[in-house]
N, C-alpha and C. Protein backbone atom coordinates (compact mmCIF):
# COMPACT_ATOMS: atom_id res chain seq x y z
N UNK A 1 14.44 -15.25 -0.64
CA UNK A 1 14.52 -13.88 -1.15
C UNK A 1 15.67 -13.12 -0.48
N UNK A 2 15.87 -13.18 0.79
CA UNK A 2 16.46 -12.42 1.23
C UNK A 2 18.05 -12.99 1.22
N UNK A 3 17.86 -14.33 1.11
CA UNK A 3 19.15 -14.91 0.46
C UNK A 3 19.80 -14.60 -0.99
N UNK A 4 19.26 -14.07 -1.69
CA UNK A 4 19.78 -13.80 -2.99
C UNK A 4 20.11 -12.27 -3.28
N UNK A 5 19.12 -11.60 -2.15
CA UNK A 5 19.57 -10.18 -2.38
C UNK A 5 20.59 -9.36 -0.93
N UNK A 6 21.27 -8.68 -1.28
CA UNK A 6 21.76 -7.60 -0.71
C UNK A 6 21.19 -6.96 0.70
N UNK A 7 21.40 -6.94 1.58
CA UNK A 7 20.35 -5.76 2.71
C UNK A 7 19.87 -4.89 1.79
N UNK A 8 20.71 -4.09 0.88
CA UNK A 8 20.82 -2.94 0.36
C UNK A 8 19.69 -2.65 -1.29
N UNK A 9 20.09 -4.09 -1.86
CA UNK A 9 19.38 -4.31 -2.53
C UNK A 9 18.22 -4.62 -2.28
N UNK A 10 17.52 -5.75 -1.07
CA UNK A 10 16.38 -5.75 -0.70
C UNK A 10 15.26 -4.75 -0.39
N UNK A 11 16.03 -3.93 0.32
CA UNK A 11 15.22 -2.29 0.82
C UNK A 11 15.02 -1.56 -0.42
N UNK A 12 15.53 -1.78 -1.50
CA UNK A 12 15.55 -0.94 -2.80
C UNK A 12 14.39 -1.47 -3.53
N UNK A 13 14.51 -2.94 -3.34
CA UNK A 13 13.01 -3.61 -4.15
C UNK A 13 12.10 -3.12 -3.59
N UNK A 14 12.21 -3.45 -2.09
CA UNK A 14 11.28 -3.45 -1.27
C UNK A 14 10.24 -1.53 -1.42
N UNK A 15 11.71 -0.66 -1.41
CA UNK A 15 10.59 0.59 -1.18
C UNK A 15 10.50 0.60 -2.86
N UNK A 16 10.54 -0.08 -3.97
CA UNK A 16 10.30 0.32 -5.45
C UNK A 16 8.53 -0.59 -4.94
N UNK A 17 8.25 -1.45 -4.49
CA UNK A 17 6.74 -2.00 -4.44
C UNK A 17 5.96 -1.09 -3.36
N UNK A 18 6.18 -0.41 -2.50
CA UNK A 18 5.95 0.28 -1.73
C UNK A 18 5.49 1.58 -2.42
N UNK A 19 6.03 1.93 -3.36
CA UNK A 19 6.11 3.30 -3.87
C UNK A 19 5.11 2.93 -5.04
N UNK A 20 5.02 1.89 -5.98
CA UNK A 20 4.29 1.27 -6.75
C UNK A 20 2.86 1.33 -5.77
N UNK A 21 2.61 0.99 -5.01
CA UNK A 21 1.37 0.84 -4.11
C UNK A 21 0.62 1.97 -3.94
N UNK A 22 1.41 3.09 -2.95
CA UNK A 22 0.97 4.92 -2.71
C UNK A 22 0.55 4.94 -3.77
N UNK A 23 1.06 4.82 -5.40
CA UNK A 23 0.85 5.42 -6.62
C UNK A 23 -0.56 5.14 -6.64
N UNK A 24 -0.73 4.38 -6.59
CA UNK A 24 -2.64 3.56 -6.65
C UNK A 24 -3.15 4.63 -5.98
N UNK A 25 -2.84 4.84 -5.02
CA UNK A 25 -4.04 5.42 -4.21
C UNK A 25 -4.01 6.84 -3.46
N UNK A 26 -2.47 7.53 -4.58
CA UNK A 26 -2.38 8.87 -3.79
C UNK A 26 -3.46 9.92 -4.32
N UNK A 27 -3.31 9.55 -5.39
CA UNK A 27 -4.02 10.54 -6.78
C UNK A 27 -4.92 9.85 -7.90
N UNK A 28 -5.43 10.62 -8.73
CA UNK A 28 -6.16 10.20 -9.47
C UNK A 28 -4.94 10.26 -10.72
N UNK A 29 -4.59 8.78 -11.33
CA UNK A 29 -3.37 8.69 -12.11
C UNK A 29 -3.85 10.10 -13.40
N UNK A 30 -2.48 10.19 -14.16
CA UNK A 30 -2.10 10.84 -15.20
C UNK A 30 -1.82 9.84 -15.70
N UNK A 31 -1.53 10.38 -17.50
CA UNK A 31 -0.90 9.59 -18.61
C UNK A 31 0.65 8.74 -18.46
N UNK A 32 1.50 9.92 -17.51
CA UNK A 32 2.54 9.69 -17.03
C UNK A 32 2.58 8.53 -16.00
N UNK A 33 1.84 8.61 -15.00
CA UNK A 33 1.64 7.58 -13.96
C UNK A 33 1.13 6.11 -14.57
N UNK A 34 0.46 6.01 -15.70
CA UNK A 34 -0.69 4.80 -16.30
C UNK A 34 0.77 4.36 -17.00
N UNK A 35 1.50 5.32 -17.32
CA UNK A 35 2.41 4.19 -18.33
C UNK A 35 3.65 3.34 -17.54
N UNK A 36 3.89 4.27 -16.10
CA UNK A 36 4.53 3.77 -15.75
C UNK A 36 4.63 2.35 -14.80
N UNK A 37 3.14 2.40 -14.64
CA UNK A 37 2.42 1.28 -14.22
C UNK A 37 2.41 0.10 -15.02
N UNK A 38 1.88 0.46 -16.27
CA UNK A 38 2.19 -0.71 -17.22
C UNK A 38 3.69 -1.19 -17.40
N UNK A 39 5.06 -0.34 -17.49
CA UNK A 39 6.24 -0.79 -17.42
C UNK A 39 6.22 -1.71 -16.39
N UNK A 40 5.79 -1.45 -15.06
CA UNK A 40 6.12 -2.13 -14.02
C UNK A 40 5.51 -3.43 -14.22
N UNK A 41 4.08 -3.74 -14.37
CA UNK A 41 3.37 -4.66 -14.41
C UNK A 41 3.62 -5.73 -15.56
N UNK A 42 4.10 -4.90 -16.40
CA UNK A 42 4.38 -5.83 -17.62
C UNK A 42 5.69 -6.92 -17.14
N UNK A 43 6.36 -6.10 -16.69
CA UNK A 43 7.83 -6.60 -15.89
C UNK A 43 7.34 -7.89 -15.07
N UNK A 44 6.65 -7.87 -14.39
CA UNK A 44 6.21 -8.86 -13.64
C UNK A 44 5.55 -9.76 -14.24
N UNK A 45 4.91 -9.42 -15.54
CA UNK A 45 3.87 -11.27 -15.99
C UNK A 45 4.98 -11.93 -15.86
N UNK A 46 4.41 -13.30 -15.54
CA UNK A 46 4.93 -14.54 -15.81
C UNK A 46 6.06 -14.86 -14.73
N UNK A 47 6.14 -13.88 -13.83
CA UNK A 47 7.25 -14.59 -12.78
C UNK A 47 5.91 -15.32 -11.86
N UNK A 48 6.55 -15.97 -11.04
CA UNK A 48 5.93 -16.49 -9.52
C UNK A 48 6.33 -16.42 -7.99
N UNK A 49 5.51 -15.30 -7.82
CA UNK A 49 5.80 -14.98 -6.14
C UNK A 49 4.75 -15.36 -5.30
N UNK A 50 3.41 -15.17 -5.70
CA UNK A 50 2.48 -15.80 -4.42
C UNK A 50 1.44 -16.01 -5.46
N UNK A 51 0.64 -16.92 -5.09
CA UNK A 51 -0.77 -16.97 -6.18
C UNK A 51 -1.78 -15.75 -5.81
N UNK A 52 -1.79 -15.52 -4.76
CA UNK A 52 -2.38 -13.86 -4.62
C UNK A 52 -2.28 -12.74 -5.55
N UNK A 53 -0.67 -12.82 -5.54
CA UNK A 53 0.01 -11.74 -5.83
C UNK A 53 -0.25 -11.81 -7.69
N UNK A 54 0.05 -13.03 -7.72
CA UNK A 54 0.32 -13.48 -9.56
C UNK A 54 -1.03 -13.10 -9.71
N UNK A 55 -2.49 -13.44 -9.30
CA UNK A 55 -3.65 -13.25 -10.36
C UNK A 55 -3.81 -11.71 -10.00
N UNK A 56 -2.89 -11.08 -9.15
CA UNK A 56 -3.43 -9.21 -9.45
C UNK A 56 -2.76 -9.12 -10.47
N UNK A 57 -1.59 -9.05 -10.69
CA UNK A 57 -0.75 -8.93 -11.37
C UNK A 57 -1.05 -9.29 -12.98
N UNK A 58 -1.65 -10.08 -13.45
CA UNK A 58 -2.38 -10.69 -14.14
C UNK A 58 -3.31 -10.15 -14.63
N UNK A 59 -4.14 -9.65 -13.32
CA UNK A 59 -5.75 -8.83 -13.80
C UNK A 59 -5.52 -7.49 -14.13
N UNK A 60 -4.42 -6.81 -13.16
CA UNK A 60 -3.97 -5.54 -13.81
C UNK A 60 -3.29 -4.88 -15.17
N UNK A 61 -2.63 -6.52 -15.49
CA UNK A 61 -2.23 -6.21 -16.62
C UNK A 61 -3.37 -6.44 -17.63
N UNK A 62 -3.99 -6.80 -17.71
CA UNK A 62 -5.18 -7.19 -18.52
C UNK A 62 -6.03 -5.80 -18.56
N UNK A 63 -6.22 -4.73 -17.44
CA UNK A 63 -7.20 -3.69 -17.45
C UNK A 63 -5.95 -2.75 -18.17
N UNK A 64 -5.21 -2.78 -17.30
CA UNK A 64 -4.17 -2.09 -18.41
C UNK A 64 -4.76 -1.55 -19.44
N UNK A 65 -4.44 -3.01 -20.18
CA UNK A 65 -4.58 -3.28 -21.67
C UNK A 65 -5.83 -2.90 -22.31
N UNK A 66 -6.51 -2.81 -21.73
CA UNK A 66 -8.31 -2.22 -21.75
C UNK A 66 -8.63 -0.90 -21.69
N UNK A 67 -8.43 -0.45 -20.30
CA UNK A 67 -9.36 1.22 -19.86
C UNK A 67 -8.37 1.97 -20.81
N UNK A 68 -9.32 2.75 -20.68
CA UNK A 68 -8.95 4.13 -20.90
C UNK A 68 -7.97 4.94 -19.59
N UNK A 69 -7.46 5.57 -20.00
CA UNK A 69 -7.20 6.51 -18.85
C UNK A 69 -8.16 7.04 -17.91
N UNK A 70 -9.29 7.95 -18.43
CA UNK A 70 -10.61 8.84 -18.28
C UNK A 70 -11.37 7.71 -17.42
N UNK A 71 -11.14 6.63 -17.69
CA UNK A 71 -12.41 5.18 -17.15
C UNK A 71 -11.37 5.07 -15.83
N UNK A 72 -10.09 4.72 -15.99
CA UNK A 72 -9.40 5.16 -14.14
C UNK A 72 -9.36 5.95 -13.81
N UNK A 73 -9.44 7.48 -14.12
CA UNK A 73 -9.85 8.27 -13.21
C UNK A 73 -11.24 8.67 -12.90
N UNK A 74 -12.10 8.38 -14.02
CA UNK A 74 -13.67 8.62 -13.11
C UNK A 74 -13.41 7.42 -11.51
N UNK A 75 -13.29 6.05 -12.22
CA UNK A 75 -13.48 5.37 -11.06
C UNK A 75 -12.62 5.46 -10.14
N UNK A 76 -11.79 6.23 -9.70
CA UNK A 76 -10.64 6.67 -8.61
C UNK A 76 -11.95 8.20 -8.37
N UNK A 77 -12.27 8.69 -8.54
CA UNK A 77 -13.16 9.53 -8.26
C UNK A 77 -14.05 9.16 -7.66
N UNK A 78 -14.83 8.11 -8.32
CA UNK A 78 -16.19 7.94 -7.67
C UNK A 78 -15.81 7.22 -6.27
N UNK A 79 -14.93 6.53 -6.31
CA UNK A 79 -14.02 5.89 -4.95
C UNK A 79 -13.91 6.24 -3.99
N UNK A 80 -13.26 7.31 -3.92
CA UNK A 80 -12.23 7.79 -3.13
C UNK A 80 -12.53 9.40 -3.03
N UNK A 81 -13.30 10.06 -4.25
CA UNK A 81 -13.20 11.60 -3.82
C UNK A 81 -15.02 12.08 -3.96
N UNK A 82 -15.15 11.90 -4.73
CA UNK A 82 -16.72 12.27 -5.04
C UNK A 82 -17.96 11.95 -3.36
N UNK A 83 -17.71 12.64 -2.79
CA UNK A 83 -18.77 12.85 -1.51
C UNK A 83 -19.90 12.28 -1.49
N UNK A 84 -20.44 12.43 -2.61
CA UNK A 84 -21.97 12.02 -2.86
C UNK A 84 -21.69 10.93 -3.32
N UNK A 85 -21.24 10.02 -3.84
CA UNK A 85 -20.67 8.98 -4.53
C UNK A 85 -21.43 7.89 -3.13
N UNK A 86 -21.86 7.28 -3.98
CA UNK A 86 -23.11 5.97 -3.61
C UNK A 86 -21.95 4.39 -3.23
N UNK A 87 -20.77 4.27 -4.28
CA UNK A 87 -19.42 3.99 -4.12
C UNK A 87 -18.36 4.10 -3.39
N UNK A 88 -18.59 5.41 -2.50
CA UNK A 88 -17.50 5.82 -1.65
C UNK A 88 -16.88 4.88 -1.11
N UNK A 89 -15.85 5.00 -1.06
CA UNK A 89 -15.19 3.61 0.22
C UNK A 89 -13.93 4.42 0.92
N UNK A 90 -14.48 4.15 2.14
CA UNK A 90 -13.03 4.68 3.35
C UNK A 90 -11.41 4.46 3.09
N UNK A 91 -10.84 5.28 3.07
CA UNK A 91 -9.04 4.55 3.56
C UNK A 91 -8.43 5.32 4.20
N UNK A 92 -8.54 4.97 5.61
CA UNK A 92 -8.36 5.32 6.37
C UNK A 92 -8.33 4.15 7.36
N UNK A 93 -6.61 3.80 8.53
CA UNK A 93 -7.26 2.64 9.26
C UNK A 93 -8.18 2.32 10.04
N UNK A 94 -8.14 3.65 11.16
CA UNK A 94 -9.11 4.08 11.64
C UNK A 94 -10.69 3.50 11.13
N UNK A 95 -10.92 3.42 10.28
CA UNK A 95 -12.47 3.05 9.72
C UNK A 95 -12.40 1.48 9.78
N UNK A 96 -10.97 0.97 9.68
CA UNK A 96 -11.68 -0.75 9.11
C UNK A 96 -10.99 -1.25 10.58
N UNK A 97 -10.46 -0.65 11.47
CA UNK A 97 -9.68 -1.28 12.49
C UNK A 97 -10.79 -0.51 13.42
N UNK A 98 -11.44 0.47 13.87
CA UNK A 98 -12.51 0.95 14.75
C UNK A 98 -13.75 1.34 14.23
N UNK A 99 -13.96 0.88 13.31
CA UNK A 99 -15.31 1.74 12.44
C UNK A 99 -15.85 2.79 12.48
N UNK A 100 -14.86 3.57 12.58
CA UNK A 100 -15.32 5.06 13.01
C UNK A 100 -13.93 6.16 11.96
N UNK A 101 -13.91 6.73 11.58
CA UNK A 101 -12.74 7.83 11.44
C UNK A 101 -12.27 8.45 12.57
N UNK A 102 -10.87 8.53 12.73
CA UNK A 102 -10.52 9.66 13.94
C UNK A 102 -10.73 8.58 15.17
N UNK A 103 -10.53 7.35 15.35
CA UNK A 103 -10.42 6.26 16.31
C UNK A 103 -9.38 6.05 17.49
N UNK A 104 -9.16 5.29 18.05
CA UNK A 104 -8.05 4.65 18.89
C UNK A 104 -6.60 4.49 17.77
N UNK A 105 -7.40 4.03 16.59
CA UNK A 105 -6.03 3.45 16.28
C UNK A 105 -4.81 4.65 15.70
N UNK A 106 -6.03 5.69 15.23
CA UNK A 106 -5.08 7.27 14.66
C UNK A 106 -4.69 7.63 16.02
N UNK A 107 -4.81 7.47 17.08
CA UNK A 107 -4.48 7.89 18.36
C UNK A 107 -2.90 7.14 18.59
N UNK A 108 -3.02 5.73 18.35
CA UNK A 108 -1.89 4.68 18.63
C UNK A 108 -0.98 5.13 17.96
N UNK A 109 -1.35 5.49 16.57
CA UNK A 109 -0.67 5.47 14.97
C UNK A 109 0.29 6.49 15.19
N UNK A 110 -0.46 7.97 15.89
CA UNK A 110 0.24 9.16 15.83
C UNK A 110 1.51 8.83 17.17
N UNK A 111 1.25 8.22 18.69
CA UNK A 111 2.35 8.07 19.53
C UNK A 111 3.68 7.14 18.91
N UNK A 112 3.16 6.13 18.13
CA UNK A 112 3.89 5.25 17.28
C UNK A 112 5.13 6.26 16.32
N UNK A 113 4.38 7.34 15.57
CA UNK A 113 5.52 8.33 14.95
C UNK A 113 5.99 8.72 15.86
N UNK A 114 5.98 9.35 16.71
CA UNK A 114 6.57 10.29 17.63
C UNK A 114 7.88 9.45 18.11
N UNK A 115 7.35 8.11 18.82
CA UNK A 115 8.30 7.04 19.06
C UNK A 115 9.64 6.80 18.06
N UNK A 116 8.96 7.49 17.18
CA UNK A 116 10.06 6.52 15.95
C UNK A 116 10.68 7.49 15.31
N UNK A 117 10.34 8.70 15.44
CA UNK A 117 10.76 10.22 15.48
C UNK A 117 10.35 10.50 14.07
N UNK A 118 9.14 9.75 13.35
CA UNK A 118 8.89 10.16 11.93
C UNK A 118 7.48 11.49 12.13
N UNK A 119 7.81 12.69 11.26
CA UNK A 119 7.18 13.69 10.84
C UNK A 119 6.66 13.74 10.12
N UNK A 120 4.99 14.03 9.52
CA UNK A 120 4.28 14.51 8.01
C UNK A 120 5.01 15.97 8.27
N UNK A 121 5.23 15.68 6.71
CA UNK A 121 5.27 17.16 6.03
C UNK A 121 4.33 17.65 6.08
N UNK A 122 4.08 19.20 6.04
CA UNK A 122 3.15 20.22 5.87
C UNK A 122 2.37 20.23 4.78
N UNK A 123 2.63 19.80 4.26
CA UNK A 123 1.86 19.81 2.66
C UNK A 123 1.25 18.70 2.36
N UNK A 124 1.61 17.01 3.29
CA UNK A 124 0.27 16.09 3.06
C UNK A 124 -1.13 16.43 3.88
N UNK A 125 -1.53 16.55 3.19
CA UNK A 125 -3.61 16.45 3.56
C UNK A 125 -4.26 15.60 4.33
N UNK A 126 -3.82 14.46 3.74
CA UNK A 126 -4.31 13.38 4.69
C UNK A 126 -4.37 13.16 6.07
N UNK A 127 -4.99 12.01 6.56
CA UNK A 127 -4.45 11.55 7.65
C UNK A 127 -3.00 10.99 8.04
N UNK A 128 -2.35 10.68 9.33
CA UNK A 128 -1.93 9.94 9.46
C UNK A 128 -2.03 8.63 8.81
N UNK A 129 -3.52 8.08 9.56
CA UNK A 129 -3.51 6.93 9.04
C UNK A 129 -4.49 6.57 7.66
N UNK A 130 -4.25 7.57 7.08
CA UNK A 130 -4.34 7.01 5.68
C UNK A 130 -3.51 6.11 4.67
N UNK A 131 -4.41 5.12 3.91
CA UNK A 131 -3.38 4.19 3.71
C UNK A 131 -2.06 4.15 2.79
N UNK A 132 -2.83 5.35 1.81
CA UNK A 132 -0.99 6.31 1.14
C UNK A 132 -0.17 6.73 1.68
N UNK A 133 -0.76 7.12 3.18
CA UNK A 133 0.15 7.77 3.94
C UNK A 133 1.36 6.64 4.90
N UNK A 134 0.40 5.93 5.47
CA UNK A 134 1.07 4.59 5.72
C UNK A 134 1.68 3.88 4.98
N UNK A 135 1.69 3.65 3.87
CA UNK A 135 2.62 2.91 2.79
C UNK A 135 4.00 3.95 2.58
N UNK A 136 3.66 5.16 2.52
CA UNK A 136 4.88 6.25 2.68
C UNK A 136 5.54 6.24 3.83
N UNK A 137 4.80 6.09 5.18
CA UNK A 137 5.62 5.91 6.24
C UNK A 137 6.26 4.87 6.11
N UNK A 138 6.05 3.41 5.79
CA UNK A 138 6.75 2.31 5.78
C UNK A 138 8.51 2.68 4.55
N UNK A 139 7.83 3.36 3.67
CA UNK A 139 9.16 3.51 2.67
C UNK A 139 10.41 4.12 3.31
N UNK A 140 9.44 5.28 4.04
CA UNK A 140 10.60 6.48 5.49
C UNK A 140 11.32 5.12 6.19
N UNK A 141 10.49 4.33 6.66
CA UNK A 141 11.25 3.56 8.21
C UNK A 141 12.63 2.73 7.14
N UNK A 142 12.14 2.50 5.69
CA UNK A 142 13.28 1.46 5.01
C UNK A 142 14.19 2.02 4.73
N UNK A 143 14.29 3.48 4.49
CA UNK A 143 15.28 4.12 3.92
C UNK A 143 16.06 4.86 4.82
N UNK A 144 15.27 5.16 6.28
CA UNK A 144 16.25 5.59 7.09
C UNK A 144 17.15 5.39 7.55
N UNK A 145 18.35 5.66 7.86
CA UNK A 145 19.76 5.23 8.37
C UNK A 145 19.31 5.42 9.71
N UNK A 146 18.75 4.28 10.45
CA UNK A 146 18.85 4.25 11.93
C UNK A 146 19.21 3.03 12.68
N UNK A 147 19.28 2.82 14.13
CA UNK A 147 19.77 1.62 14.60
C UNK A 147 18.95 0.75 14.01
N UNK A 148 19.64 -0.54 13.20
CA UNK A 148 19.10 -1.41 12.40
C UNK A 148 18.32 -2.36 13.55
N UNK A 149 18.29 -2.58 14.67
CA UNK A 149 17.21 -3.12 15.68
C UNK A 149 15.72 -2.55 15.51
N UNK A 150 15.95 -1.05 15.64
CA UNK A 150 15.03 -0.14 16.14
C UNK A 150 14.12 -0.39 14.82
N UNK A 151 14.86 0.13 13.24
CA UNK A 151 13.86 -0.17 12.37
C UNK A 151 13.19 -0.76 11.77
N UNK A 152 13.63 -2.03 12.72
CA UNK A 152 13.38 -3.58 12.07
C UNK A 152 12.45 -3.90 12.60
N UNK A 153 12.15 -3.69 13.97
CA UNK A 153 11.08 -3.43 14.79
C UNK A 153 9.93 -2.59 14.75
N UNK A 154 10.31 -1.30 14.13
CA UNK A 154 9.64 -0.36 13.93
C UNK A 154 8.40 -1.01 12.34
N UNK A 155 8.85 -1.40 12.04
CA UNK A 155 8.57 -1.73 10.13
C UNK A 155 7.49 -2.82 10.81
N UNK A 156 7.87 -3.79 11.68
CA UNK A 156 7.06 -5.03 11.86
C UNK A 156 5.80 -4.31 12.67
N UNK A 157 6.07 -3.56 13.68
CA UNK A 157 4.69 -3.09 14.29
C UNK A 157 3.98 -2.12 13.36
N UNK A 158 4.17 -1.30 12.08
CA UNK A 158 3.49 -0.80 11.36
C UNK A 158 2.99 -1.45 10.55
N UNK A 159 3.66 -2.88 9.78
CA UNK A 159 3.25 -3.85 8.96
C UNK A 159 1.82 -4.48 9.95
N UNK A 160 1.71 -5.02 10.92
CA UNK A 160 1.26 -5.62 11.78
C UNK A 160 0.01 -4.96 12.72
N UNK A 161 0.48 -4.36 13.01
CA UNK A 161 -0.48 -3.39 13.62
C UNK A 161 -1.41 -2.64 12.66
N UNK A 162 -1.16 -1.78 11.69
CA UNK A 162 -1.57 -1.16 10.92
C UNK A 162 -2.14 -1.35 9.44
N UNK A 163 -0.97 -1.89 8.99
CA UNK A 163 -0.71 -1.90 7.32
C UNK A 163 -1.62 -2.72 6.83
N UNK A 164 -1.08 -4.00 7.44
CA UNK A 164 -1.72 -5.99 6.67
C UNK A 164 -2.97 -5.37 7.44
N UNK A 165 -3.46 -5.43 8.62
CA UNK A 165 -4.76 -5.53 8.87
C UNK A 165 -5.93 -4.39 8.44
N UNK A 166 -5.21 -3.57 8.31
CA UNK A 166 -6.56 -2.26 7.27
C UNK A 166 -6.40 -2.21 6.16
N UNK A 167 -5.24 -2.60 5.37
CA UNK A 167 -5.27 -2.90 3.81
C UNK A 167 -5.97 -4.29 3.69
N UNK A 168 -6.07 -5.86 4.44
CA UNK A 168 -7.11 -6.34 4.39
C UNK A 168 -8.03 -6.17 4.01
N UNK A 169 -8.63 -5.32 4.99
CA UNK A 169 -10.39 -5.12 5.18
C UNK A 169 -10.65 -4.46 3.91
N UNK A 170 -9.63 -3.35 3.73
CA UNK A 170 -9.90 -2.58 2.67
C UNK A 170 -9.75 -3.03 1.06
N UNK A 171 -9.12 -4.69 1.11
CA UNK A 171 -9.21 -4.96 -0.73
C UNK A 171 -10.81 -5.52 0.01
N UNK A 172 -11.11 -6.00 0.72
CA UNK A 172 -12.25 -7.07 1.00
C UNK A 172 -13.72 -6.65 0.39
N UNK A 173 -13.09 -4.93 0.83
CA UNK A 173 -14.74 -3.72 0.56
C UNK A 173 -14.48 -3.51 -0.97
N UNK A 174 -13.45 -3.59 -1.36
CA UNK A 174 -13.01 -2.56 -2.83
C UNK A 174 -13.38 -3.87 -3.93
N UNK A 175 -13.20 -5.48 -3.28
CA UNK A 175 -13.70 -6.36 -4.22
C UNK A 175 -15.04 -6.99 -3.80
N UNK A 176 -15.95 -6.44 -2.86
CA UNK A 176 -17.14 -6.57 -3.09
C UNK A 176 -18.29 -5.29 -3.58
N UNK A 177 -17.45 -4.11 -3.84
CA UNK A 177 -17.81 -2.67 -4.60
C UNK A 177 -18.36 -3.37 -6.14
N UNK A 178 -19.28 -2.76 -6.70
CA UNK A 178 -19.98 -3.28 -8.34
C UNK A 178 -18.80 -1.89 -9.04
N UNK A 179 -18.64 -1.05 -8.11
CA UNK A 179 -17.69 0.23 -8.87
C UNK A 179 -16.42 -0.14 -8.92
N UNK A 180 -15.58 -0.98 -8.17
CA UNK A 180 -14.10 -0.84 -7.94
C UNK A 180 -13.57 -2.64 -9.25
N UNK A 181 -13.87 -1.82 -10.23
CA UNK A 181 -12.63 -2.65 -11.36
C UNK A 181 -11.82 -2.72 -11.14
N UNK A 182 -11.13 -1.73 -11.63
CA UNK A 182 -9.46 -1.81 -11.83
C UNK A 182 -9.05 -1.52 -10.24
N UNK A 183 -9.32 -0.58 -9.28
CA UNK A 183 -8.86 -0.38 -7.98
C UNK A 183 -8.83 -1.69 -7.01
N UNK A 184 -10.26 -2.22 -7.74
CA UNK A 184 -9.91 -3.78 -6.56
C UNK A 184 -9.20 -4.37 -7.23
N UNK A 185 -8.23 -4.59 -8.20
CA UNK A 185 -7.46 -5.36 -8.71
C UNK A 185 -6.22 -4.44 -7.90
N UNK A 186 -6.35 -3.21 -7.89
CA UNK A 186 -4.83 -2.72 -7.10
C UNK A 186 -5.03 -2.90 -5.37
N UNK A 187 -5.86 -2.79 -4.57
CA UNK A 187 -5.79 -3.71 -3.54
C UNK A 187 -5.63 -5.11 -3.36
N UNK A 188 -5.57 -5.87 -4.22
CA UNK A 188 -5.45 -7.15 -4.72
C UNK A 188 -4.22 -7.08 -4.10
N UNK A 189 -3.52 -6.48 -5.36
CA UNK A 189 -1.99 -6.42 -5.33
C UNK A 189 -1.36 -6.09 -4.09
N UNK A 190 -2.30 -4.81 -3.61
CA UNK A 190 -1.83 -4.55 -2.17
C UNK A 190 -1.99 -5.13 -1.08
N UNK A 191 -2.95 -6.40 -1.01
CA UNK A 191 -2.99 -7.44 0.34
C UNK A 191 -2.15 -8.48 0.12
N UNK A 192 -2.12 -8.39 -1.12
CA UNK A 192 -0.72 -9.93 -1.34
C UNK A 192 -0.16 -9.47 -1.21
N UNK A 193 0.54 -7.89 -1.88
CA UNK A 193 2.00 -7.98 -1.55
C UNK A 193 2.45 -7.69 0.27
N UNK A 194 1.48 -7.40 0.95
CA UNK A 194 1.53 -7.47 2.49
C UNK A 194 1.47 -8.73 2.80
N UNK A 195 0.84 -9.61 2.33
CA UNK A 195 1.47 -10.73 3.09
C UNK A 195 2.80 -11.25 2.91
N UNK A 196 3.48 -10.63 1.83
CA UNK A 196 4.65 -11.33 1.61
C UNK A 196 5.73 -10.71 2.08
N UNK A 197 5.26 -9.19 2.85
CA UNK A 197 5.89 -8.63 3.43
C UNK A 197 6.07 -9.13 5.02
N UNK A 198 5.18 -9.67 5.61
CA UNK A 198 4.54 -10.12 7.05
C UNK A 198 5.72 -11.37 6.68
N UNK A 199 5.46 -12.36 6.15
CA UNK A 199 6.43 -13.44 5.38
C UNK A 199 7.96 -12.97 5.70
N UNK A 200 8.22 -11.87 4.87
CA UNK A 200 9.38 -11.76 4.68
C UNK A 200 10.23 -11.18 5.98
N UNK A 201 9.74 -9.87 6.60
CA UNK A 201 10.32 -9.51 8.12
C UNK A 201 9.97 -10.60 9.36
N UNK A 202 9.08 -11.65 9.17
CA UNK A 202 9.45 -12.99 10.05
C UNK A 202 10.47 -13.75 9.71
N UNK A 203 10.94 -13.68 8.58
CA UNK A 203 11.89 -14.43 8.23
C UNK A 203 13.20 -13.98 8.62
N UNK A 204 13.03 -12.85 8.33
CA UNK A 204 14.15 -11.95 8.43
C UNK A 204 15.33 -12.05 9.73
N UNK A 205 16.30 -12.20 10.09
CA UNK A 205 16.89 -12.66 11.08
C UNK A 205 17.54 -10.91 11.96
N UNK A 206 16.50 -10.62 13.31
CA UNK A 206 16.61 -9.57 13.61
C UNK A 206 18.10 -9.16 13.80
N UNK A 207 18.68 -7.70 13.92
CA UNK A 207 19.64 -7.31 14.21
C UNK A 207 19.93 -7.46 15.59
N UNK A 208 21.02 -7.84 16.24
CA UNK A 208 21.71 -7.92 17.23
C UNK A 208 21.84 -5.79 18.28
């Protein structure tokens, strides 16, 4: 992969799947967001990148082709926002890395920004370590113009530390949920495409 593409070009794929990912799980999609999902997904049948990756890819395009709009956003509701919701499921790392909210690891997570000099804006809600929020931090560390050591490093201890191991846990809960259809098919997508990310910055030949 990284032989065929560009530095420049790679970071461009790289934060276009990154940004594809947040979309899952910032909001409860619109008409606008559902179609642009299907452009993307459609784009992808039939290539081969990981067998992980291919049967989300696969299953998503298939619900696609099915729900309703109204049927992904109740179930992004009952998920993720609805309190009383019998369904609820955490995302947050904190919960699947300490089983608790508000843990060691939002403790680690927050000295880790500071280190790396990345800021939330005023206007995200979330946590730190929420996992939209973390998939957004990873897009910040790709796009920043900084010493190419520092962010190469920086990307692997958030992939590593953070990312692969609480997006794990978290397709693990979302595909043993009787509620999470279409969402455990987008954590699907989101633990394969982390491993191929873990894959790809080992491969990667660090900066000097």
């Amino acid at each position: 992969m990284t032989g065929e593409l560009s530095t420049r070009e790679l970071a461009r794929t790289r934060t276009r799947f990154f940004d594809l990912l947040k979309s899952f799980f910032l909001a409860e999609p619109d008409a606008e967001c559902l179609s642009r999902w299907r452009g993307i997904l459609t784009s992808l049948a039939g290539t081969t990148v990981s067998p992980r990756l291919d049967r989300a890819v696969t299953e998503l395009n298939r619900l696609l082709a099915t729900k309703k709009l109204q049927d992904i956003r109740d179930e992004y509701y009952d998920l993720f926002v609805d309190p009383y919701s019998e369904h609820r499921v955490p995302t947050t790392a904190s919960w699947y890395l300490d089983g608790r909210n508000f843990g060691p690891t939002l403790v680690q997570l927050r000295a880790f920004l500071m280190e790396t000099g990345i800021t939330r804006e005023e206007t995200v809600e979330e946590s730190d370590d929420a996992i939209a929020v973390l998939l957004d931090t990873m897009v910040t560390l790709i796009e920043e113009e900084r010493d190419p050591a520092v962010g190469y490093e920086a990307q692997q201890r958030l992939l590593a530390s953070y990312l692969h191991p609480a997006c794990s846990r978290f397709a693990e809960t979302l595909a043993g949920s009787p509620r999470a259809d279409f969402y455990g098919a987008c954590a699907g997508f989101l633990a394969g495409y982390l491993e191929i990310e873990l894959g790809l910055l080992a491969a990667t030949e660090r900066p000097a």
